[in-house]
Each structure stands twice: as structure tokens, then as C-alpha cells.
N, C-alpha and C. Protein backbone atom coordinates (compact mmCIF):
# COMPACT_ATOMS: atom_id res chain seq x y z
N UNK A 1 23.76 3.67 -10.64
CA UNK A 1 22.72 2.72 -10.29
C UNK A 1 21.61 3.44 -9.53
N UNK A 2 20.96 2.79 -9.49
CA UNK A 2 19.62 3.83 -9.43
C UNK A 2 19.01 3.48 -7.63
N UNK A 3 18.57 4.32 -6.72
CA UNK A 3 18.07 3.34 -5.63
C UNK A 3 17.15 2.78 -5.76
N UNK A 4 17.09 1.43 -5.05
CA UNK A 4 15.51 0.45 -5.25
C UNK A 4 15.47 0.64 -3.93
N UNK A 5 13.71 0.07 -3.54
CA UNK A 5 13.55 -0.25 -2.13
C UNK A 5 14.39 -1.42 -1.75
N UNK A 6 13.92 -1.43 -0.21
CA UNK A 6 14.55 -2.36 0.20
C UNK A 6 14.48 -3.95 -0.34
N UNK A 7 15.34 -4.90 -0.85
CA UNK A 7 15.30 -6.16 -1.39
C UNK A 7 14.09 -7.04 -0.78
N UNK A 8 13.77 -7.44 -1.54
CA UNK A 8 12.15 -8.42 -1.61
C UNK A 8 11.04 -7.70 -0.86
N UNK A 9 10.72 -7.06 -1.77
CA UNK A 9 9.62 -5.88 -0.93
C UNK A 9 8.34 -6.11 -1.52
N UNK A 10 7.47 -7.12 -0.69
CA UNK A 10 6.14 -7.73 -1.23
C UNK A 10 4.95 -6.64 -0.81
N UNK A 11 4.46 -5.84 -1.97
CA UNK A 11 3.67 -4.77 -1.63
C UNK A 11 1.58 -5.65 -2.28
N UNK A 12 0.94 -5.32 -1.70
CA UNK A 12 -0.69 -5.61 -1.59
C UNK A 12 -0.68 -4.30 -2.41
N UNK A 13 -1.43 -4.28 -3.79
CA UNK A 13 -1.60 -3.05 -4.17
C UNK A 13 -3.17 -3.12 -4.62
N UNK A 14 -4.25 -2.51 -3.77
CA UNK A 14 -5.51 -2.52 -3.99
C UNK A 14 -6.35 -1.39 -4.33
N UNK A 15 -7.08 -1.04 -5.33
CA UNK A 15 -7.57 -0.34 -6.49
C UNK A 15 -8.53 -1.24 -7.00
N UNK A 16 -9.90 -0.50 -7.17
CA UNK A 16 -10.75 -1.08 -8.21
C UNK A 16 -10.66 -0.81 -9.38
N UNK A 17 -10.05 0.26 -9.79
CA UNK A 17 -9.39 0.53 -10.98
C UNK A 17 -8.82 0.32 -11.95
N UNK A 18 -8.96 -1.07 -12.44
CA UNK A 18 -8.12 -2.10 -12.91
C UNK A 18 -6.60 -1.86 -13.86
N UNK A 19 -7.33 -0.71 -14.78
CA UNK A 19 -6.28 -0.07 -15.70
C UNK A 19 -5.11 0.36 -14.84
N UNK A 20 -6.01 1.00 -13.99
CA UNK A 20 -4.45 1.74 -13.18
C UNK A 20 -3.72 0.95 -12.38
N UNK A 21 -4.22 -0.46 -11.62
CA UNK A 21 -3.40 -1.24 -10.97
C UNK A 21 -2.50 -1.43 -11.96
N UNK A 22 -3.07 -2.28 -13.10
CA UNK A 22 -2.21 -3.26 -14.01
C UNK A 22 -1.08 -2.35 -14.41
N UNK A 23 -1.08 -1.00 -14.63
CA UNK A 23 -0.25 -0.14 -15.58
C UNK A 23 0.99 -0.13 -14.34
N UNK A 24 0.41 0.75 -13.37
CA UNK A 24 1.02 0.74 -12.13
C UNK A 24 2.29 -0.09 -11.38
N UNK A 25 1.16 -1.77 -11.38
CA UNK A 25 1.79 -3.11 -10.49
C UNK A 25 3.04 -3.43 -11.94
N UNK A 26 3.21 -3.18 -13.14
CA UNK A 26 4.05 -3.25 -13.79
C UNK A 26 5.16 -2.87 -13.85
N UNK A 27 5.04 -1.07 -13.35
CA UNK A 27 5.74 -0.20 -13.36
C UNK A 27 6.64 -0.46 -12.30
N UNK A 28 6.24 -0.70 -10.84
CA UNK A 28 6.30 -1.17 -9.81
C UNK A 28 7.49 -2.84 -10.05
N UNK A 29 6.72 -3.68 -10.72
CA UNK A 29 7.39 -5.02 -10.79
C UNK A 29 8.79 -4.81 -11.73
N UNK A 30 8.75 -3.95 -12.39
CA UNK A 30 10.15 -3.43 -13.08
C UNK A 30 11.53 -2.69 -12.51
N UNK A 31 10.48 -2.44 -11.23
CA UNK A 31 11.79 -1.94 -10.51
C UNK A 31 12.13 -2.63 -9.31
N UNK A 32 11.53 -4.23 -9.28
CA UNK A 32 12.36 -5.09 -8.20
C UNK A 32 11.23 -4.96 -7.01
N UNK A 33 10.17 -4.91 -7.20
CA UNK A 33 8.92 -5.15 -6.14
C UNK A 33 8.41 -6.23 -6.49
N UNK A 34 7.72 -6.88 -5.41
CA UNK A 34 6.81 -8.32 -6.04
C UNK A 34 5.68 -7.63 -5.32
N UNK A 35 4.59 -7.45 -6.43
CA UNK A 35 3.21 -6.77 -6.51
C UNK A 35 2.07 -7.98 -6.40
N UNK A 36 1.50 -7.93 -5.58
CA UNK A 36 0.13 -8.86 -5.62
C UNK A 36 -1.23 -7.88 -5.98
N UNK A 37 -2.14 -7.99 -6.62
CA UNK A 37 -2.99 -6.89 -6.91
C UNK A 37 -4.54 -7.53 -6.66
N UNK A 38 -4.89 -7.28 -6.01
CA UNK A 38 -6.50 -6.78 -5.48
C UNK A 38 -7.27 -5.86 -5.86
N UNK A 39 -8.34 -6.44 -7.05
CA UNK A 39 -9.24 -4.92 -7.51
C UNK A 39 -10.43 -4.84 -6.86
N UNK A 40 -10.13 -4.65 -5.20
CA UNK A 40 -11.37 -4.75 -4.49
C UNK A 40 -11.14 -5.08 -3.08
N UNK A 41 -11.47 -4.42 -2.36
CA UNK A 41 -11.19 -4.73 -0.64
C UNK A 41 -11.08 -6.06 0.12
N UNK A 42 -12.68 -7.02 -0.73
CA UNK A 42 -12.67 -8.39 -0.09
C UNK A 42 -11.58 -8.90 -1.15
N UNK A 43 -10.85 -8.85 -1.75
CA UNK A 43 -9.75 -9.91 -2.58
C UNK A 43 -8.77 -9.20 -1.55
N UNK A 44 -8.35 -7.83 -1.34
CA UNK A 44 -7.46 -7.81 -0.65
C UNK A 44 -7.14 -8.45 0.66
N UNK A 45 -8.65 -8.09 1.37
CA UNK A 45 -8.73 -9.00 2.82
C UNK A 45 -8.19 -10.64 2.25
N UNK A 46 -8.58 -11.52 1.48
CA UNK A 46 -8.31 -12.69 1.09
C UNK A 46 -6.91 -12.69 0.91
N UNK A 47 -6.19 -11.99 0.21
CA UNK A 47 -5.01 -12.13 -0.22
C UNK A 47 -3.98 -11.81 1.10
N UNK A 48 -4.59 -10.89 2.30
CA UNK A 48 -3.42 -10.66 3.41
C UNK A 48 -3.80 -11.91 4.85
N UNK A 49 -4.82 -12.49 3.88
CA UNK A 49 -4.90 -14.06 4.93
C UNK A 49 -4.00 -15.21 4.53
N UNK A 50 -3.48 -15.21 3.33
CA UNK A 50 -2.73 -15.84 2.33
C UNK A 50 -1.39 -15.79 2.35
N UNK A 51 -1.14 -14.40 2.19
CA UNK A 51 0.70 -13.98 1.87
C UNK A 51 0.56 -12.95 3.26
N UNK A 52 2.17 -12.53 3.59
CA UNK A 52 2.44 -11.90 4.24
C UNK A 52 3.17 -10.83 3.57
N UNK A 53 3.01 -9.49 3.70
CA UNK A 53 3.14 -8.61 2.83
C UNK A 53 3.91 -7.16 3.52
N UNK A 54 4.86 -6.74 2.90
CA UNK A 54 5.67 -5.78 3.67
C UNK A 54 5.09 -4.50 3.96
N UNK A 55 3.97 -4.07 2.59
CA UNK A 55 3.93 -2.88 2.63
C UNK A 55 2.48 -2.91 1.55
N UNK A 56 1.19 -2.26 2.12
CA UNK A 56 -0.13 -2.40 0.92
C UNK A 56 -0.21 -0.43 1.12
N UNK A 57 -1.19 -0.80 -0.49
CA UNK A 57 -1.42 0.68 -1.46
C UNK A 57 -2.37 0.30 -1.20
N UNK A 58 -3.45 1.15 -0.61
CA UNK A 58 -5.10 1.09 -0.79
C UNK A 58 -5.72 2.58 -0.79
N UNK A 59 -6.28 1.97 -2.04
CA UNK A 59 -7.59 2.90 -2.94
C UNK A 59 -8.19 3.42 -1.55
N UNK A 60 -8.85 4.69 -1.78
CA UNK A 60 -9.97 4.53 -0.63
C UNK A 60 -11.45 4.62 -1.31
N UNK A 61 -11.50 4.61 -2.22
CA UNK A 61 -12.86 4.90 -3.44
C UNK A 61 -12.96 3.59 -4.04
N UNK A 62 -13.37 2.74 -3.40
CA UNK A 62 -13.87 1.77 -4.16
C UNK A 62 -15.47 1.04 -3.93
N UNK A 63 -15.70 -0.14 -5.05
CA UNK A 63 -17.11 -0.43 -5.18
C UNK A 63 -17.99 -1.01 -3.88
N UNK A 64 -17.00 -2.26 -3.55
CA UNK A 64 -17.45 -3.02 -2.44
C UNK A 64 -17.26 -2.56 -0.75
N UNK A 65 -16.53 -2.22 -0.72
CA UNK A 65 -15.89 -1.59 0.37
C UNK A 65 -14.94 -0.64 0.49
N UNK A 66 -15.32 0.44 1.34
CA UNK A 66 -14.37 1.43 1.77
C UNK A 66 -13.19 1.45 1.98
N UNK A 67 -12.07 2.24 1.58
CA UNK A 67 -10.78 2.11 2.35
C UNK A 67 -10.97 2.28 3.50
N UNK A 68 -11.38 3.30 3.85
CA UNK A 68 -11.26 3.37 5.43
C UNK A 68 -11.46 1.61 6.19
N UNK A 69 -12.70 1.28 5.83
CA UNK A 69 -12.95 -0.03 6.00
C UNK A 69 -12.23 -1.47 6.27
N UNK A 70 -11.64 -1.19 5.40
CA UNK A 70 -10.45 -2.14 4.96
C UNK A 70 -9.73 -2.08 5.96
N UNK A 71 -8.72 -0.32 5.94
CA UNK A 71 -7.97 -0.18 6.55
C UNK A 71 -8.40 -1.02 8.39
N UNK A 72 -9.28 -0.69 8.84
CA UNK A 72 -9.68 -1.04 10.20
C UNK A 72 -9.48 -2.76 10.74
N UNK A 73 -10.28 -3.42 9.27
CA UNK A 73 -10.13 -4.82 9.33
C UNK A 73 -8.26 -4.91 8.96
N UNK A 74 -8.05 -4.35 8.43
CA UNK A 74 -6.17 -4.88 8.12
C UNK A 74 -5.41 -4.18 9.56
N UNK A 75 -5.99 -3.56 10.61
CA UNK A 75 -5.53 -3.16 11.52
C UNK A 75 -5.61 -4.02 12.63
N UNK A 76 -6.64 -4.76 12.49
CA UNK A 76 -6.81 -6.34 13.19
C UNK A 76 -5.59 -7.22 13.03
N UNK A 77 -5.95 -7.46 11.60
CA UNK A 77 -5.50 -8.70 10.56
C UNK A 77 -3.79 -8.53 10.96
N UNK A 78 -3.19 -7.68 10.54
CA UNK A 78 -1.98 -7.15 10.03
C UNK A 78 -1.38 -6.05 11.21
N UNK A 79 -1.08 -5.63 12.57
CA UNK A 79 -0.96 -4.65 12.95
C UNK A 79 0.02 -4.11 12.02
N UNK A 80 1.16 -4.23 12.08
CA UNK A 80 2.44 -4.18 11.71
C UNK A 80 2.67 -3.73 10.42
N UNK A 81 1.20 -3.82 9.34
CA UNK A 81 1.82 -3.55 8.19
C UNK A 81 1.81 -2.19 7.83
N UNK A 82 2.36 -1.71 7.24
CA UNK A 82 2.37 -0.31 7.06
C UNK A 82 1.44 0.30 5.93
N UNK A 83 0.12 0.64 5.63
CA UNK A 83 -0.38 1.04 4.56
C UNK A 83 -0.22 2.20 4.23
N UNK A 84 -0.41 2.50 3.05
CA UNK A 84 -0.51 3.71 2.20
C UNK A 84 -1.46 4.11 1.53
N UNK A 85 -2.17 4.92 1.71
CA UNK A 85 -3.77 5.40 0.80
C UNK A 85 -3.62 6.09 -0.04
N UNK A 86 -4.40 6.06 -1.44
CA UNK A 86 -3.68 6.74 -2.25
C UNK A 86 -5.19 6.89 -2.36
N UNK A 87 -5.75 8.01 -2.63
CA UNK A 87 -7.22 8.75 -2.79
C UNK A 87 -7.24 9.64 -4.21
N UNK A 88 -7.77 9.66 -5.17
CA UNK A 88 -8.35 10.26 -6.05
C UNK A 88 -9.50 11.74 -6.39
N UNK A 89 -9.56 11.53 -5.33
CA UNK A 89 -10.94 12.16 -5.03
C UNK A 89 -11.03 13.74 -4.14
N UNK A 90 -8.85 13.80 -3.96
CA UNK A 90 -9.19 15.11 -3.61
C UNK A 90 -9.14 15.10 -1.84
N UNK A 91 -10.20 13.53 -1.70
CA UNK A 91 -10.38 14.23 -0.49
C UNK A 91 -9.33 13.93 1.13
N UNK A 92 -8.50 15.41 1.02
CA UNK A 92 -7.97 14.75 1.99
C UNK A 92 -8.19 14.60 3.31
N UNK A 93 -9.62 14.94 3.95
CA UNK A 93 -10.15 14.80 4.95
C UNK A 93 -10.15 13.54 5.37
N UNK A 94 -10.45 12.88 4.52
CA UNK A 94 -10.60 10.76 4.35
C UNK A 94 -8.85 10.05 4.85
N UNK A 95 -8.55 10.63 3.88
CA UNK A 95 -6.88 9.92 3.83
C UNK A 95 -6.51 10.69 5.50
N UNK A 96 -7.07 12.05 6.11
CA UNK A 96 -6.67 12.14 7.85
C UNK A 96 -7.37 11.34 8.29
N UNK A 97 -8.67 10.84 8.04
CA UNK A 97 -8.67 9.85 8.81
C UNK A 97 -8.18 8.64 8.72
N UNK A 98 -7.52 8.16 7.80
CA UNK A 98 -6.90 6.71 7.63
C UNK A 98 -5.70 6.99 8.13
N UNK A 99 -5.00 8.27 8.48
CA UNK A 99 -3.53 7.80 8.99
C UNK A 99 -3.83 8.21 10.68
N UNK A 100 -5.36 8.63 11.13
CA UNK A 100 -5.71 8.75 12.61
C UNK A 100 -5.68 6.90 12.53
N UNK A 101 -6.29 6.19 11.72
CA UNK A 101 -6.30 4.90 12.23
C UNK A 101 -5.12 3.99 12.09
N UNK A 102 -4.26 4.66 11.46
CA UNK A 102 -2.40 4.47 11.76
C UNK A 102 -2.18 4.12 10.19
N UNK A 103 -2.59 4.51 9.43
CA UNK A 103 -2.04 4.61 7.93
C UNK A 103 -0.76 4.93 8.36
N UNK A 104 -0.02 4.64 7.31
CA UNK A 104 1.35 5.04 7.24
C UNK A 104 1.82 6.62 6.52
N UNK A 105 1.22 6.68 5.94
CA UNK A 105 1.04 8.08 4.84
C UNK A 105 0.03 7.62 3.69
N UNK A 106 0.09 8.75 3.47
CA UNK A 106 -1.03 8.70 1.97
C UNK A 106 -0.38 9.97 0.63
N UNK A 107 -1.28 9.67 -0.64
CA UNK A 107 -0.67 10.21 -1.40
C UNK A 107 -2.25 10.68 -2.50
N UNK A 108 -1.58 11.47 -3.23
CA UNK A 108 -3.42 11.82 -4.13
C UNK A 108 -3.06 11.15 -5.47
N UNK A 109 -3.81 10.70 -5.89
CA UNK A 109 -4.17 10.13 -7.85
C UNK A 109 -3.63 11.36 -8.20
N UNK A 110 -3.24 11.55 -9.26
CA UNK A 110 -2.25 10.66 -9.93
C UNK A 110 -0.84 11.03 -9.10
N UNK A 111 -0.56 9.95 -8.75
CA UNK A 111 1.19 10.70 -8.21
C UNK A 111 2.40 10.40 -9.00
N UNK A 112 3.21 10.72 -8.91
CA UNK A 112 4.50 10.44 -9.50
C UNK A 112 4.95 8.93 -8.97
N UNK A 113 5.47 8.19 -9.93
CA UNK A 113 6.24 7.27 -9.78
C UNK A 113 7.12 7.07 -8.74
N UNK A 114 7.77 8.01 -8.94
CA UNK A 114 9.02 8.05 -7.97
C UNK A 114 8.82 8.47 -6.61
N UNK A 115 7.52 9.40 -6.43
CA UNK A 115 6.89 9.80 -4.90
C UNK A 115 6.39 8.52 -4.41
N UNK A 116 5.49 7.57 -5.01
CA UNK A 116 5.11 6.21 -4.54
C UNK A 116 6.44 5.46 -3.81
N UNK A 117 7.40 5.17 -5.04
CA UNK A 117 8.59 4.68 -4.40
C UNK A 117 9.37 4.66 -3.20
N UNK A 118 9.01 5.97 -3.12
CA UNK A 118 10.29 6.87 -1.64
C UNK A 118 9.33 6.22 -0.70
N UNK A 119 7.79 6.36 -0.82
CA UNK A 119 6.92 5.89 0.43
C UNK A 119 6.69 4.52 0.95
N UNK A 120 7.15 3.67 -0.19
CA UNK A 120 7.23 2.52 -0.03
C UNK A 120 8.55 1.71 0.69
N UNK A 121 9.52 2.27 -0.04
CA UNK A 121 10.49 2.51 0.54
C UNK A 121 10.94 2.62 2.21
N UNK A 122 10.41 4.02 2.59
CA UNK A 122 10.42 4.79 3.64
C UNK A 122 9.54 3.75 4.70
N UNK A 123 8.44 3.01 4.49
CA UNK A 123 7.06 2.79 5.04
C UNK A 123 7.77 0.87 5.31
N UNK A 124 8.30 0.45 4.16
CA UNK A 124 9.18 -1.13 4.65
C UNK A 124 10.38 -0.86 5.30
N UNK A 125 11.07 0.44 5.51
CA UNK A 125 12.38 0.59 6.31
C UNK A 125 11.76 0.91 8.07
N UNK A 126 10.33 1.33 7.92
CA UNK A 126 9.84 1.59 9.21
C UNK A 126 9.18 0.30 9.53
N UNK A 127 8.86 -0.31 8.75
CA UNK A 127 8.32 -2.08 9.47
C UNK A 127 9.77 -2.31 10.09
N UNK A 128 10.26 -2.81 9.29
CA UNK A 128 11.88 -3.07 9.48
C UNK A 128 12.06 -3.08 10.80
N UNK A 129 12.40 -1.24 11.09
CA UNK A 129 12.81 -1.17 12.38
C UNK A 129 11.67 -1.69 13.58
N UNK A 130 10.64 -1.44 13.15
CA UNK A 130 9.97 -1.81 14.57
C UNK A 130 10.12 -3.39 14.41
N UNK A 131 10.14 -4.26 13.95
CA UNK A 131 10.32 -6.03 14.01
C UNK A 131 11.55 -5.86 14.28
N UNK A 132 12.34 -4.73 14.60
CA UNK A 132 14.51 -5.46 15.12
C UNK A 132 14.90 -5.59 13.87
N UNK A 133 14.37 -5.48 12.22
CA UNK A 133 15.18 -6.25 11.48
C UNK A 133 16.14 -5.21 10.37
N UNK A 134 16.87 -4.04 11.29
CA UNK A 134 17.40 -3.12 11.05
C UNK A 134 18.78 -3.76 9.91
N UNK A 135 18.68 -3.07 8.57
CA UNK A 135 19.84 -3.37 7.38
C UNK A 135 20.24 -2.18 7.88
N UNK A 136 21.62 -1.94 7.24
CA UNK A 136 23.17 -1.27 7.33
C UNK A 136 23.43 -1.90 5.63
């Protein structure tokens, strides 16, 4: 049997990229994640006023607004949640500054499947512990 993340693991996955969410949030929903998808910073802000979410993927290259951006307002919004930046662009100067503003980790376009996983993984077992809500 294969490892999954931790059981009911509601991930924000935001990308303007549409192809690559959809291909992605599939790939993702096949292996026992419930994916909400945002192709755009203000749907994401909307969507983490809405649901409560274990663990968000954010683009930092997008149309309307910046990741970094985002990240700052979801640092308000959300202390607790753990994000992950996933940057395209190479640049990893950007993604240091999103984990100076407490990103959780980050990762570069295109990554492996299974590297996303472990971080997602890794990033809802560290919410976990800081809320007390330690599994065995």
C-alpha cells in the first residue's frame, strides 16, 4: 500500500495556469486529497474566507496578483496555514523571500509528483502538531 498524506487533507491549490492546475488538482484528487483550485490570487483570497484549508500551493507568477502578495494577506487571514510556493521562473530569490514571510517550503515548476506529496504531507503533519492535534 502506498503512503497517502495525512486523511482529509484539504489543500488551496493556486496557479493561473489553468492546464497545470486542472492536470495537477487531478493527480492530487486521485490520491485521497480534496483540492479546491484558484486560477488567481483574488479567487484564492475568496476561497480561504469560505473553507478552511490544511495546506495551499501558490504560484508566485501570476496575472492579478503576486505570490508574495497573497502570501502576506493569507498571513493575516490564515496564520496557521502552512503554504507552499511553487515558482517557475527559476527564481529562487522570490520563493527566500516567501519562506522569510513564513512559507512553509517551496518547490520549482515542474516538480515531481511525489516531491509535492512528501511536502504536503510533511507541511499538514506540521499544522497538526502546532494545533495539539498530534496522530500516532
Amino acid at each position: 500500500m502506498k503512503n497517502t498524506p495525512l486523511p482529509h487533507t484539504r489543500l488551496l491549490m493556486v496557479d493561473d495556469e489553468q492546464g497545470f492546475v486542472d492536470v495537477l488538482t487531478n493527480r492530487l484528487i486521485r490520491r485521497g486529497i480534496d483540492v479546491v483550485k484558484a486560477y488567481s490570487g483574488t479567487e484564492a483570497l475568496r476561497a480561504l474566507r469560505e473553507t478552511r484549508f490544511d495546506v495551499m500551493v501558490l504560484d508566485l507568477k501570476m496575472e492579478d496578483m503576486d505570490g508574495i502578495e497573497v502570501l502576506k494577506i493569507v498571513r493575516k487571514m490564515a496564520p496557521d496555514l502552512p503554504v507552499i510556493i511553487l515558482t517557475g521562473h527559476g527564481s529562487r530569490t522570490a520563493a527566500e523571500d516567501g519562506m522569510a514571510l513564513g512559507a512553509f517550503d517551496y518547490l520549482t515548476k515542474p516538480c515531481e509528483l511525489k516531491e509535492l506529496m512528501e511536502k504536503i504531507s510533511l507541511a499538514r503533519q506540521a499544522k497538526n502538531k502546532q494545533n495539539g492535534e498530534i496522530n500516532k
